[in-house]
PDB file of N, CA and C in Angstrom:
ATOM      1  N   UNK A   1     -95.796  58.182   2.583  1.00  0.00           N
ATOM      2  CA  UNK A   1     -94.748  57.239   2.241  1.00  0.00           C
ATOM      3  C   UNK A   1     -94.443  56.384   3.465  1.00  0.00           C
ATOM      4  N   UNK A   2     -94.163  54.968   3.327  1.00  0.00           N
ATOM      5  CA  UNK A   2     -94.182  54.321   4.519  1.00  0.00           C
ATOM      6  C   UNK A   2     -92.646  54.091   4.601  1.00  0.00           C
ATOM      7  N   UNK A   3     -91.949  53.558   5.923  1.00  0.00           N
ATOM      8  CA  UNK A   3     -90.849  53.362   6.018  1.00  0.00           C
ATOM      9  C   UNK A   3     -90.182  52.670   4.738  1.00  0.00           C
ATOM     10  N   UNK A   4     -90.981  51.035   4.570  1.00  0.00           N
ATOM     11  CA  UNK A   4     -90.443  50.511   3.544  1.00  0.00           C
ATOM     12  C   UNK A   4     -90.307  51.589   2.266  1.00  0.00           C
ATOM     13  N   UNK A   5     -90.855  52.011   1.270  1.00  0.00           N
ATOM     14  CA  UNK A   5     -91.040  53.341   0.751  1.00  0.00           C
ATOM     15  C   UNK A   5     -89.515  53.936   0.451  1.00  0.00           C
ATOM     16  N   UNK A   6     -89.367  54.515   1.740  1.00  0.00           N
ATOM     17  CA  UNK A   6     -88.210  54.963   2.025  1.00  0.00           C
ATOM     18  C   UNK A   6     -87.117  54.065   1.726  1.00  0.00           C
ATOM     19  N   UNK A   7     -86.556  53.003   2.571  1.00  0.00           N
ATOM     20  CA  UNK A   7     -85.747  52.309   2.530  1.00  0.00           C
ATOM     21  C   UNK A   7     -85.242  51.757   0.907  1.00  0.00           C
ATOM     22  N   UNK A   8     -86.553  51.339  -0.171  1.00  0.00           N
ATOM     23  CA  UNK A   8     -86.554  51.541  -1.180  1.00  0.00           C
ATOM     24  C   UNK A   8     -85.763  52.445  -1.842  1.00  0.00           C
ATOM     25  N   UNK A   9     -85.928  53.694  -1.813  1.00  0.00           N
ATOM     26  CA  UNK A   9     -85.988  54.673  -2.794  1.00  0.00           C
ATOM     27  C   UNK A   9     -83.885  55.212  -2.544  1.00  0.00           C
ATOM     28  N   UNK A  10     -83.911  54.851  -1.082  1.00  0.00           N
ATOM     29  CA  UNK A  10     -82.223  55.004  -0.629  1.00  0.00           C
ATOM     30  C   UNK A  10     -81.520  53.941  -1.341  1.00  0.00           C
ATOM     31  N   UNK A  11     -82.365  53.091  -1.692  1.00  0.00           N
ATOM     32  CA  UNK A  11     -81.760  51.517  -1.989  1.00  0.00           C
ATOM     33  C   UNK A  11     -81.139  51.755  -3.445  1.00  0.00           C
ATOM     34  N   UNK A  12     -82.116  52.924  -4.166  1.00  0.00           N
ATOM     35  CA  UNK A  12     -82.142  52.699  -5.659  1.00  0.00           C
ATOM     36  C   UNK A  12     -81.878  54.082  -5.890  1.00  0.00           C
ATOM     37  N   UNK A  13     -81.527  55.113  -4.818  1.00  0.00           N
ATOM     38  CA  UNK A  13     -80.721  55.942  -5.169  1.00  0.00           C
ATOM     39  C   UNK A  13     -78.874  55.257  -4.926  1.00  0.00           C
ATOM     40  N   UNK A  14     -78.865  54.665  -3.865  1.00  0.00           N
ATOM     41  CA  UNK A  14     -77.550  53.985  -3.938  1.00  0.00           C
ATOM     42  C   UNK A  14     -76.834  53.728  -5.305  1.00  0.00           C
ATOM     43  N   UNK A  15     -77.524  52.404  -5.843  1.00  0.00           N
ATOM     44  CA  UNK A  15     -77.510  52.115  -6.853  1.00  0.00           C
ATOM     45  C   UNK A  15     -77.230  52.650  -8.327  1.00  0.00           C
ATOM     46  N   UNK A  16     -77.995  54.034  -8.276  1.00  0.00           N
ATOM     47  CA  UNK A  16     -77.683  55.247  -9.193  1.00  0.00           C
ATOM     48  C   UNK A  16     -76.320  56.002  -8.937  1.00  0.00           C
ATOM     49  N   UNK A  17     -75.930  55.927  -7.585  1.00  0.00           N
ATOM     50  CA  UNK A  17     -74.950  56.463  -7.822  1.00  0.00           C
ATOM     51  C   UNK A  17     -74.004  55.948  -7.982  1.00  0.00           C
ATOM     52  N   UNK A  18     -73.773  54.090  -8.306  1.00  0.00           N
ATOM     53  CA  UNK A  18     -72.772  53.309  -8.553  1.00  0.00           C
ATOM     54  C   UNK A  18     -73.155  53.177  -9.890  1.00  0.00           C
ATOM     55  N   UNK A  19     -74.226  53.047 -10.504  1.00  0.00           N
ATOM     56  CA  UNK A  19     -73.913  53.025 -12.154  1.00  0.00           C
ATOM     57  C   UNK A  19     -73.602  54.328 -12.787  1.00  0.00           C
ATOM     58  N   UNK A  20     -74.005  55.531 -12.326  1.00  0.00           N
ATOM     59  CA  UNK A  20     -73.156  56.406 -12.717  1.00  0.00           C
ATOM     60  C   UNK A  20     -71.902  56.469 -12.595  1.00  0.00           C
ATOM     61  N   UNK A  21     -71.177  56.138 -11.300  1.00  0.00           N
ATOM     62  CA  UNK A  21     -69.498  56.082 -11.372  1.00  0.00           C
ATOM     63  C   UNK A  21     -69.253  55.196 -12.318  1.00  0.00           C
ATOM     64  N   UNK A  22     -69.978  53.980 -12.506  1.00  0.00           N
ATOM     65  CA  UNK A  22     -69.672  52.993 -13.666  1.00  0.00           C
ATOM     66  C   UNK A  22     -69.714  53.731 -15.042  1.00  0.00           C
ATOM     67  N   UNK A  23     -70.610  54.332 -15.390  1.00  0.00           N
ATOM     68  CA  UNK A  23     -70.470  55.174 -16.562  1.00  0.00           C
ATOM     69  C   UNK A  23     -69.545  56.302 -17.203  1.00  0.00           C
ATOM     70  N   UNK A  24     -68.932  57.031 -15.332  1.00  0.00           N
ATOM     71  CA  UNK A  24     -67.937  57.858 -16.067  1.00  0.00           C
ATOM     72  C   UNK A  24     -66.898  57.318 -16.195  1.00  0.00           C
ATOM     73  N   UNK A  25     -66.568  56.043 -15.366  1.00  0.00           N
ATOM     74  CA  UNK A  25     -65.124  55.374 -15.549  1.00  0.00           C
ATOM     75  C   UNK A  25     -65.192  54.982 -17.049  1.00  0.00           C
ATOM     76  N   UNK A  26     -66.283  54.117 -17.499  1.00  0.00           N
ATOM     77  CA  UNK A  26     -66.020  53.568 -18.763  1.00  0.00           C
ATOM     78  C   UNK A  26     -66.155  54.796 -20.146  1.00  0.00           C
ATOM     79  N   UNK A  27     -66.243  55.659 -19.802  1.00  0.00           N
ATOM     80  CA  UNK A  27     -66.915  57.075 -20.967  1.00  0.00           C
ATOM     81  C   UNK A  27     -65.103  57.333 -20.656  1.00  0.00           C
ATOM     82  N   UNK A  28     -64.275  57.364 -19.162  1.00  0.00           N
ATOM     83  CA  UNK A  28     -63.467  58.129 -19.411  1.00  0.00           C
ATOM     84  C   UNK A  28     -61.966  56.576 -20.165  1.00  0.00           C
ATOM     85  N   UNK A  29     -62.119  55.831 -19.894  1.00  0.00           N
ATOM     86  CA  UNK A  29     -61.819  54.507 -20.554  1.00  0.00           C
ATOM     87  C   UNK A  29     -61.691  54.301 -21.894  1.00  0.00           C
ATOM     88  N   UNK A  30     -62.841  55.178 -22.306  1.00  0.00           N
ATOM     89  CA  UNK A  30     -62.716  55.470 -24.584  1.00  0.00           C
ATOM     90  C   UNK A  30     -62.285  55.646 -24.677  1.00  0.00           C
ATOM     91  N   UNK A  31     -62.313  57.264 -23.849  1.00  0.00           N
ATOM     92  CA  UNK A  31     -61.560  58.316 -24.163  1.00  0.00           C
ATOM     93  C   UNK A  31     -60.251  58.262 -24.346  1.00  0.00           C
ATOM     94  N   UNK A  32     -59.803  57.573 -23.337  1.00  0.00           N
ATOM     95  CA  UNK A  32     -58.145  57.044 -23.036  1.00  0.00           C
ATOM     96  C   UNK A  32     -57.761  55.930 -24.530  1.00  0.00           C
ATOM     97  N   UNK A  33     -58.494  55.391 -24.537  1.00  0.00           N
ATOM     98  CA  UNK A  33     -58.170  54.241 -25.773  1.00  0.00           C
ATOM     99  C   UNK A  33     -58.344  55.060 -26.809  1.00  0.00           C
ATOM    100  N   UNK A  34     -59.476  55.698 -27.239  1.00  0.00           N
ATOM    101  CA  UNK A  34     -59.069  56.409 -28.398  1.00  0.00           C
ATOM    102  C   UNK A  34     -57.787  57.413 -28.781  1.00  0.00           C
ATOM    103  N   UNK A  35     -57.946  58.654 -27.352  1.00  0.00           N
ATOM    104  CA  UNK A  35     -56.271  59.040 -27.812  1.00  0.00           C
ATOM    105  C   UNK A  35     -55.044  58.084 -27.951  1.00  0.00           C
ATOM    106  N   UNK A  36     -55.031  57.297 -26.964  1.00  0.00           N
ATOM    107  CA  UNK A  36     -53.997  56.037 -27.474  1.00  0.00           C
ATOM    108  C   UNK A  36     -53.992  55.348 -28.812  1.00  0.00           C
ATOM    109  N   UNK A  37     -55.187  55.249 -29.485  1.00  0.00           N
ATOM    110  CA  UNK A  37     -55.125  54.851 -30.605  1.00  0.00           C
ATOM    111  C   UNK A  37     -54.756  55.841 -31.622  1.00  0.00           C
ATOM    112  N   UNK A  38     -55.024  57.000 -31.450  1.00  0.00           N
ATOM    113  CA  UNK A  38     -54.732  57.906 -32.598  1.00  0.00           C
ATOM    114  C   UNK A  38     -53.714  58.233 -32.857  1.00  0.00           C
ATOM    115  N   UNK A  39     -52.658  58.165 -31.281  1.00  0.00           N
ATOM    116  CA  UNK A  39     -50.643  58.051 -31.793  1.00  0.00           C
ATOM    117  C   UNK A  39     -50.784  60.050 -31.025  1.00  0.00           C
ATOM    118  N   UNK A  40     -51.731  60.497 -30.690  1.00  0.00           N
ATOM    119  CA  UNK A  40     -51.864  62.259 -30.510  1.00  0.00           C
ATOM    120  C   UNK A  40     -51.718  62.095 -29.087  1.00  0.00           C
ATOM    121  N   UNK A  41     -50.150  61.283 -28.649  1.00  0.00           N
ATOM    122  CA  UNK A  41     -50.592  61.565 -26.361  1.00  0.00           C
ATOM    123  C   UNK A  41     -49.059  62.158 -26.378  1.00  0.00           C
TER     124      UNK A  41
END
């Protein structure tokens, strides 16, 4: 694996770990709107 390689793969693990925080905010975001919608808080 060459440096670039590397630098890559940090680049696009970064990345993974900001669309995952993006995913649990918005998964936990339903969640919130749906109990709000159902009148059950």
């Amino acid at each position: 694996m060459e440096i670039s390689d590397a630098k890559h793969l940090k680049v696009l693990g970064s990345e993974n770990a900001r669309l995952k925080k993006l995913l649990a905010v918005s998964m936990l975001d339903k969640e919130a709107l749906k109990v709000a919608l159902s009148g059950k808080y």
